[in-house]
N, C-alpha and C. Protein backbone atom coordinates (compact mmCIF):
# COMPACT_ATOMS: atom_id res chain seq x y z
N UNK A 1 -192.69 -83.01 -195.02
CA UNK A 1 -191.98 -81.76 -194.87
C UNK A 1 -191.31 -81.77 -193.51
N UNK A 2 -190.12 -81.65 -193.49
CA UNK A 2 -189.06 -81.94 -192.48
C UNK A 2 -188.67 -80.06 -191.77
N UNK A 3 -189.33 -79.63 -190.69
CA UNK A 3 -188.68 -78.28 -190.32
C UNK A 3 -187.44 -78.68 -189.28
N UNK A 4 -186.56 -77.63 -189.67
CA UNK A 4 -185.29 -77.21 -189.09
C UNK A 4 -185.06 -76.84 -187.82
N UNK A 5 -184.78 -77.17 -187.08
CA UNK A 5 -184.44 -77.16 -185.42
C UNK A 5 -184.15 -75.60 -185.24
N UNK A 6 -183.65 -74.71 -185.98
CA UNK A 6 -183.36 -73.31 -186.06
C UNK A 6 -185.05 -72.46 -186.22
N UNK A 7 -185.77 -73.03 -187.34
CA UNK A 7 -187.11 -72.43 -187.60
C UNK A 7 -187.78 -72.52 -186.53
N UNK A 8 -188.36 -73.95 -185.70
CA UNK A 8 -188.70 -74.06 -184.62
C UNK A 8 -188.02 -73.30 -183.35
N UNK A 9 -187.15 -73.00 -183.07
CA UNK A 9 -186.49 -72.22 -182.08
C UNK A 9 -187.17 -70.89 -182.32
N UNK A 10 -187.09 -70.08 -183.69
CA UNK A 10 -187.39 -68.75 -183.93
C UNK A 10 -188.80 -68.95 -183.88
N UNK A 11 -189.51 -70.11 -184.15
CA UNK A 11 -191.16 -70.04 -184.21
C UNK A 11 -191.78 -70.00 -182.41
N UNK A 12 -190.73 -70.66 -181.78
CA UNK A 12 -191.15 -70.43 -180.76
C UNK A 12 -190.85 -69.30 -179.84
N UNK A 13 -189.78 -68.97 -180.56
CA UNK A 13 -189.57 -67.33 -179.57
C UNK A 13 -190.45 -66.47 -179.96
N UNK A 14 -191.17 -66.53 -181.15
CA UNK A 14 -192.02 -65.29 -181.85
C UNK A 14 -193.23 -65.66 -180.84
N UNK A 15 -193.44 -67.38 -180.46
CA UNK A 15 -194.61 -67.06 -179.78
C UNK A 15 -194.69 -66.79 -178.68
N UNK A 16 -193.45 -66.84 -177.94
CA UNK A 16 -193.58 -66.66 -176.14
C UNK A 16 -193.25 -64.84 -176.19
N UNK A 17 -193.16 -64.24 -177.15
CA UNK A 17 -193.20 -62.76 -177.46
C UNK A 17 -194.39 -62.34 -177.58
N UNK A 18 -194.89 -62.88 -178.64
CA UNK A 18 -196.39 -62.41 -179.16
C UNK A 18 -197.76 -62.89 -177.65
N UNK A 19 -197.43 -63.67 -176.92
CA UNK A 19 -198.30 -64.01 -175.87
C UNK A 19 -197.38 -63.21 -174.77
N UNK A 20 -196.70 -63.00 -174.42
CA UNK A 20 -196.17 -62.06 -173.19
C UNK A 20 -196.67 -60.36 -173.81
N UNK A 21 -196.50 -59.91 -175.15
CA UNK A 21 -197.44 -58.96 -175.53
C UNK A 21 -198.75 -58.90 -175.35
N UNK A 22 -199.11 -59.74 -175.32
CA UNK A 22 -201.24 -59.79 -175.62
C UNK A 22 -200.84 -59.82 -174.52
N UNK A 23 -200.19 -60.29 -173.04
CA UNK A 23 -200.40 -60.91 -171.87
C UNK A 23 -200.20 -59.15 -171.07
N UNK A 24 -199.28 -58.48 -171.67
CA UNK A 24 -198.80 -57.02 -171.26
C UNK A 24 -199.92 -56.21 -171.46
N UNK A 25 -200.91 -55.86 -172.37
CA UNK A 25 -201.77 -54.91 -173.41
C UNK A 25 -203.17 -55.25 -172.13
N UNK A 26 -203.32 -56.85 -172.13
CA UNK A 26 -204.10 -56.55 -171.68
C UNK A 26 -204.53 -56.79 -169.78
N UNK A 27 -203.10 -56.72 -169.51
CA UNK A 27 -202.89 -56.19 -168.15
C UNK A 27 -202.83 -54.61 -167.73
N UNK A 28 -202.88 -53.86 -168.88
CA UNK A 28 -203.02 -52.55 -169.47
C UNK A 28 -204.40 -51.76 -168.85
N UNK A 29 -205.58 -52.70 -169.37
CA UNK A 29 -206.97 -52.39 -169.01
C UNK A 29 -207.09 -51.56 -170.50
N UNK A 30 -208.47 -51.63 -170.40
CA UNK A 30 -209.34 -51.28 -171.35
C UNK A 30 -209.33 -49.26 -171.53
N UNK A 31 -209.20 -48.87 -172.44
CA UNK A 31 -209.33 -47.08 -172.52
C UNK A 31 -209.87 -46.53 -173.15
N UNK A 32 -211.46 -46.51 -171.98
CA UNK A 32 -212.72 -46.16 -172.53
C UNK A 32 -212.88 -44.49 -172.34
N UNK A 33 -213.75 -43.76 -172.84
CA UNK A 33 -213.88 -42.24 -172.81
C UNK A 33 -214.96 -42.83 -171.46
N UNK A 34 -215.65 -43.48 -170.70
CA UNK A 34 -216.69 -43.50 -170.04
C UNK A 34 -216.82 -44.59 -168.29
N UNK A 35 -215.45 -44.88 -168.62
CA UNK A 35 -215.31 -45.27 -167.06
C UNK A 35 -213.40 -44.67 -166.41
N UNK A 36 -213.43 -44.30 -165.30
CA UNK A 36 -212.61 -43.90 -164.64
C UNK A 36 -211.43 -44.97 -164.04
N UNK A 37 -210.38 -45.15 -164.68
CA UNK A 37 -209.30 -46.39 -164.29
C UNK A 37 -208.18 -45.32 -163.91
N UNK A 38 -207.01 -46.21 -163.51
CA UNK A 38 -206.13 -45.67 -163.86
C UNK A 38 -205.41 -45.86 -162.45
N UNK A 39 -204.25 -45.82 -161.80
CA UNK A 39 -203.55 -46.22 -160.63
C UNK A 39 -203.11 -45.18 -160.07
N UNK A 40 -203.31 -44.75 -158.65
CA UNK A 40 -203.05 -43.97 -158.12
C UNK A 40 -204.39 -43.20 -157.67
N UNK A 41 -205.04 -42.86 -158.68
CA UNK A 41 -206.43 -42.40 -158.78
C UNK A 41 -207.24 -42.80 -156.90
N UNK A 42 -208.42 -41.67 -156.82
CA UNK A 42 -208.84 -42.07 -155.87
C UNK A 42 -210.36 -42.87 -156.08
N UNK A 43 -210.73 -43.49 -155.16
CA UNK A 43 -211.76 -44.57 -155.83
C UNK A 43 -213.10 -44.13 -155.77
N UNK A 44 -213.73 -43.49 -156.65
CA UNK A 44 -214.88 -42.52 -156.90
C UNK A 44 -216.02 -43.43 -157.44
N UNK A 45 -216.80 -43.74 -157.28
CA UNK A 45 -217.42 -44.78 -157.82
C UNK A 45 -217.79 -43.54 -159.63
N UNK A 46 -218.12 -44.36 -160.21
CA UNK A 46 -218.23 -43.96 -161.91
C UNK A 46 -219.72 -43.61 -161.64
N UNK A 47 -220.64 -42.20 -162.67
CA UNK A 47 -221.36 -41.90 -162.27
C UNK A 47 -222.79 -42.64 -162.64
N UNK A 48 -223.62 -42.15 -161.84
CA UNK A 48 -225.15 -43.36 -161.98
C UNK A 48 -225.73 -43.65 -163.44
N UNK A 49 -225.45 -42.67 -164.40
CA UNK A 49 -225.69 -42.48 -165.91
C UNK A 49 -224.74 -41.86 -166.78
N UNK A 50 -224.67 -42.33 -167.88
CA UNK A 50 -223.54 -41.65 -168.33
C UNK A 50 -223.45 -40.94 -169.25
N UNK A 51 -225.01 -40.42 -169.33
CA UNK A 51 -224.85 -39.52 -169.51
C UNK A 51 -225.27 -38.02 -168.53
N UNK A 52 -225.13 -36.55 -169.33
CA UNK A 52 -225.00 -35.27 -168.28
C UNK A 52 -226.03 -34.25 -169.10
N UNK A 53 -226.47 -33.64 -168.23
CA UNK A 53 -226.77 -32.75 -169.00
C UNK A 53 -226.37 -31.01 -169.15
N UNK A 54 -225.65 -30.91 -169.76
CA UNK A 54 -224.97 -29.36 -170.00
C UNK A 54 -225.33 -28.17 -169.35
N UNK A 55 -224.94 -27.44 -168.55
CA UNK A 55 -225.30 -26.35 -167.68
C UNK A 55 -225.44 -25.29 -168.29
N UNK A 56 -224.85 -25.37 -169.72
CA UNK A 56 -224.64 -23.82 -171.00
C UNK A 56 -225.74 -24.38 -171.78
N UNK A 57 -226.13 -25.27 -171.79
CA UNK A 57 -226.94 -25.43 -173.09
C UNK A 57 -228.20 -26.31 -172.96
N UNK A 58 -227.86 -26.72 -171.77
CA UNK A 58 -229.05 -27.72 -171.46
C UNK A 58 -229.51 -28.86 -172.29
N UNK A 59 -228.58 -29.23 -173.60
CA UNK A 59 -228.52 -30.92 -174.24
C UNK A 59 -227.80 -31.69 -173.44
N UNK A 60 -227.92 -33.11 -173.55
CA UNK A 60 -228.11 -34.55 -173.18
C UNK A 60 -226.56 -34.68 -173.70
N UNK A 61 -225.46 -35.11 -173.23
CA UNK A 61 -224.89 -35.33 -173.72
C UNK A 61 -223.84 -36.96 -172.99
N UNK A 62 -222.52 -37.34 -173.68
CA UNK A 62 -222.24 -38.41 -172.68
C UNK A 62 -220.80 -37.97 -172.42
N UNK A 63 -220.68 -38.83 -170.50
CA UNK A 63 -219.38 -38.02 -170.13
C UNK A 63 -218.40 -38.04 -171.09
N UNK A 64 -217.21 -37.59 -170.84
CA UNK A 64 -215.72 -37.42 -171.62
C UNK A 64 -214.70 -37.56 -170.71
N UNK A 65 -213.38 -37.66 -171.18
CA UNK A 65 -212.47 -37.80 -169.50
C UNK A 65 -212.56 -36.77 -169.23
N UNK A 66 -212.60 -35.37 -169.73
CA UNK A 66 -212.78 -34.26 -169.12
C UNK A 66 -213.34 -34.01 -167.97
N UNK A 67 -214.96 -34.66 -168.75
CA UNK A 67 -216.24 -34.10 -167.16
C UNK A 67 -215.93 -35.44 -166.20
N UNK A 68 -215.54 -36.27 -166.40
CA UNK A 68 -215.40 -37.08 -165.17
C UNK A 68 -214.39 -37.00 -164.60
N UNK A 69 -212.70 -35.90 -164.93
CA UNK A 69 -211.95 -35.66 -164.44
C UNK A 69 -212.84 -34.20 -163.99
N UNK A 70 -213.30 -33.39 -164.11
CA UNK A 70 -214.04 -32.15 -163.43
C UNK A 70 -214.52 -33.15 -162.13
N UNK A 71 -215.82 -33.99 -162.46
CA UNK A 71 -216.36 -35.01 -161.60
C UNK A 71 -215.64 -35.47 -160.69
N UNK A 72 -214.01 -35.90 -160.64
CA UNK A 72 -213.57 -36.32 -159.32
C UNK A 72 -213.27 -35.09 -159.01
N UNK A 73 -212.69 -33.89 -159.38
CA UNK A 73 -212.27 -32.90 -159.09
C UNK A 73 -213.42 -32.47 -157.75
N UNK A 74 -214.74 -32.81 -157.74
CA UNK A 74 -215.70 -32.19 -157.32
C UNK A 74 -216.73 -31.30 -158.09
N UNK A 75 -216.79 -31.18 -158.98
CA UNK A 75 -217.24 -30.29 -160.03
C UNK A 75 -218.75 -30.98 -159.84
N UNK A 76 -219.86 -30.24 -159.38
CA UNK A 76 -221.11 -30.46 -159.53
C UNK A 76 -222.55 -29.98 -161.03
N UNK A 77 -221.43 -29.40 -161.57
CA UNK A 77 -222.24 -29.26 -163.44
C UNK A 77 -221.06 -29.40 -164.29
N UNK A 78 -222.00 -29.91 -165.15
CA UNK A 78 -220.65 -30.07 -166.61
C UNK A 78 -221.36 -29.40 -167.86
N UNK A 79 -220.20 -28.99 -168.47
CA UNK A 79 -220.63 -28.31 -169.72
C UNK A 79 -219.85 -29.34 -171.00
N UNK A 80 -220.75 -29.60 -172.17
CA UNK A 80 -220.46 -29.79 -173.45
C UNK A 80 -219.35 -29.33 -174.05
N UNK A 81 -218.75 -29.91 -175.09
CA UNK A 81 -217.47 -29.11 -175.59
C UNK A 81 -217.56 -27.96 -176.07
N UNK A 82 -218.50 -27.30 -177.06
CA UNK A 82 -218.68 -26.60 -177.99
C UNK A 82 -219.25 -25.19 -176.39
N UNK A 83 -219.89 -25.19 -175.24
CA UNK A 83 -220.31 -24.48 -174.05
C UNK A 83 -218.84 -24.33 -173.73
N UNK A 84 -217.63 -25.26 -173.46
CA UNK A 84 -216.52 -25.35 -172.53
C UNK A 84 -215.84 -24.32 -173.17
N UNK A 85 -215.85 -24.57 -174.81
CA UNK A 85 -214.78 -23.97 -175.62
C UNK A 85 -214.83 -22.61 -175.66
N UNK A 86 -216.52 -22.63 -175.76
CA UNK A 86 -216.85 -21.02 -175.86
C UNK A 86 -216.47 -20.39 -174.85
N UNK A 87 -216.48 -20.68 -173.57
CA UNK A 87 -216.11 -20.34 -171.97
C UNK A 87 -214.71 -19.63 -172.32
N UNK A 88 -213.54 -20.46 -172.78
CA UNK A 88 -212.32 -20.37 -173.03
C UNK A 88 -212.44 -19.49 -174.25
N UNK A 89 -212.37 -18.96 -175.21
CA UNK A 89 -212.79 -18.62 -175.94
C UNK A 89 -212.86 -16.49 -176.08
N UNK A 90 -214.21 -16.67 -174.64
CA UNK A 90 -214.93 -15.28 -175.23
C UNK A 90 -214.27 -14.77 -173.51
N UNK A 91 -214.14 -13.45 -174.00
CA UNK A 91 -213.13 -12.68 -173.08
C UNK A 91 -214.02 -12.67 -171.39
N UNK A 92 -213.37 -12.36 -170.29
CA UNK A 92 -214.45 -12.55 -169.31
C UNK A 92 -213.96 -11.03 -169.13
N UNK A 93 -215.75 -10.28 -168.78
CA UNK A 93 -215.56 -9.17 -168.54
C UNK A 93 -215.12 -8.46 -167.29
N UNK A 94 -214.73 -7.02 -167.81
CA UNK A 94 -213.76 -6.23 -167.11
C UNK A 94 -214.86 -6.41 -165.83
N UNK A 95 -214.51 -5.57 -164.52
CA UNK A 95 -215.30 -5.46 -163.49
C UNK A 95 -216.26 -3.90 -163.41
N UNK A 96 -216.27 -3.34 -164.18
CA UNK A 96 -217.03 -1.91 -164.41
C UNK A 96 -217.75 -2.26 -165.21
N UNK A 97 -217.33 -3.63 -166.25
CA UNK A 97 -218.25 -3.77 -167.19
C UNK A 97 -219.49 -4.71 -166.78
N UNK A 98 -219.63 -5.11 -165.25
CA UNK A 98 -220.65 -6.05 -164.63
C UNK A 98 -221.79 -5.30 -163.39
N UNK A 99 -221.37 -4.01 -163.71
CA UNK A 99 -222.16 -3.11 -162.51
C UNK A 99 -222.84 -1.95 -164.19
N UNK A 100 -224.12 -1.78 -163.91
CA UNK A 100 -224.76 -1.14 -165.29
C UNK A 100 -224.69 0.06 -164.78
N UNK A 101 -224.01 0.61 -165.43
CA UNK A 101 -224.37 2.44 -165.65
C UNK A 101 -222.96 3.07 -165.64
N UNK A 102 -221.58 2.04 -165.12
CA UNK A 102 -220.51 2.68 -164.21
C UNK A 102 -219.34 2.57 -165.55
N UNK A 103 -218.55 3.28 -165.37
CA UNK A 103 -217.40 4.04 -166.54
C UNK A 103 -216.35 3.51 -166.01
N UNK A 104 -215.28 3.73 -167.34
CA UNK A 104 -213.96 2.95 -166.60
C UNK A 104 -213.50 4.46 -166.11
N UNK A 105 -212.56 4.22 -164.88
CA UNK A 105 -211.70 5.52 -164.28
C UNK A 105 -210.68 5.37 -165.29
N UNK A 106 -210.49 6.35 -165.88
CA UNK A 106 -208.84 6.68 -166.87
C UNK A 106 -208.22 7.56 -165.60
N UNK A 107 -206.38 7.11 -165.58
CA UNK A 107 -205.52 7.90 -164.41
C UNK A 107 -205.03 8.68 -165.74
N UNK A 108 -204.77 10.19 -165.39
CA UNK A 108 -203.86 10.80 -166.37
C UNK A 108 -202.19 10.51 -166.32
N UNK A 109 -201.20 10.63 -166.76
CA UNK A 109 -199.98 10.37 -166.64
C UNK A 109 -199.44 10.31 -165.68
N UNK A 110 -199.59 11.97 -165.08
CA UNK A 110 -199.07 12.17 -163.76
C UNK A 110 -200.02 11.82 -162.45
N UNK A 111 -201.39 11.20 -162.54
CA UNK A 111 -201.80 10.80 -161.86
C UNK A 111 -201.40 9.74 -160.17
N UNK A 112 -201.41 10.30 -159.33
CA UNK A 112 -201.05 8.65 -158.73
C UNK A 112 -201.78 7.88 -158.43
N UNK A 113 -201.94 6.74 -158.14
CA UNK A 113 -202.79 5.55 -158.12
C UNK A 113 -203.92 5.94 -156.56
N UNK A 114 -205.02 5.65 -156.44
CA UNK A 114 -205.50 5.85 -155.36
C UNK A 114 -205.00 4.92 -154.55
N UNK A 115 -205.15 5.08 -152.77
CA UNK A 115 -204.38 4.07 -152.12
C UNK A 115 -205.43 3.58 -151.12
């Protein structure tokens, strides 16, 4: 079986493509939910276990980019998704509604604002 000087040309461009790809992907780095990469980034060492344990709920759980983006942020507790979501979620209360016994002030129309 005799190949064609044209096939070989295209067989070899497919491969100096297909290896400058694999050669690109995995100059890329790896994109794990559980270690911290990425360029620019500041160099935080990754934490001692990986897993956390939830400040809303108190289960075992393992980081996410979330809590290890909280984590460089400085963030000293992390919460679970289903704790985070609820956070976001459920309304945060008024400030009359965090002192027990006290009423909201209603202004009447013509009221003016206290100063």
């Amino acid at each position: 079986m005799v190949l064609s000087p044209e096939f070989l040309f295209a067989a070899a461009i497919a491969a100096v493509v297909f290896l400058g790809g694999f050669l690109w992907l995995r100059k890329q780095g790896p994109k794990t939910r559980n270690v911290a990469h990425g360029k620019g980034r500041r160099e935080i060492p990754a934490p001692a276990n990986l897993r956390y344990t939830c400040a809303g709920c108190a289960g075992q759980f393992t980081h996410s980019r979330r809590t290890l983006s909280a984590r460089e942020k400085g963030a000293k507790s992390f919460y679970c998704n289903a704790c985070h979501t609820r956070s976001l979620t459920v309304p945060k209360p008024k400030p009359w509604q965090l002192v027990p016994g006290a009423k909201k002030q209603t202004r009447k129309a013509g009221d003016k604002a206290p100063k």
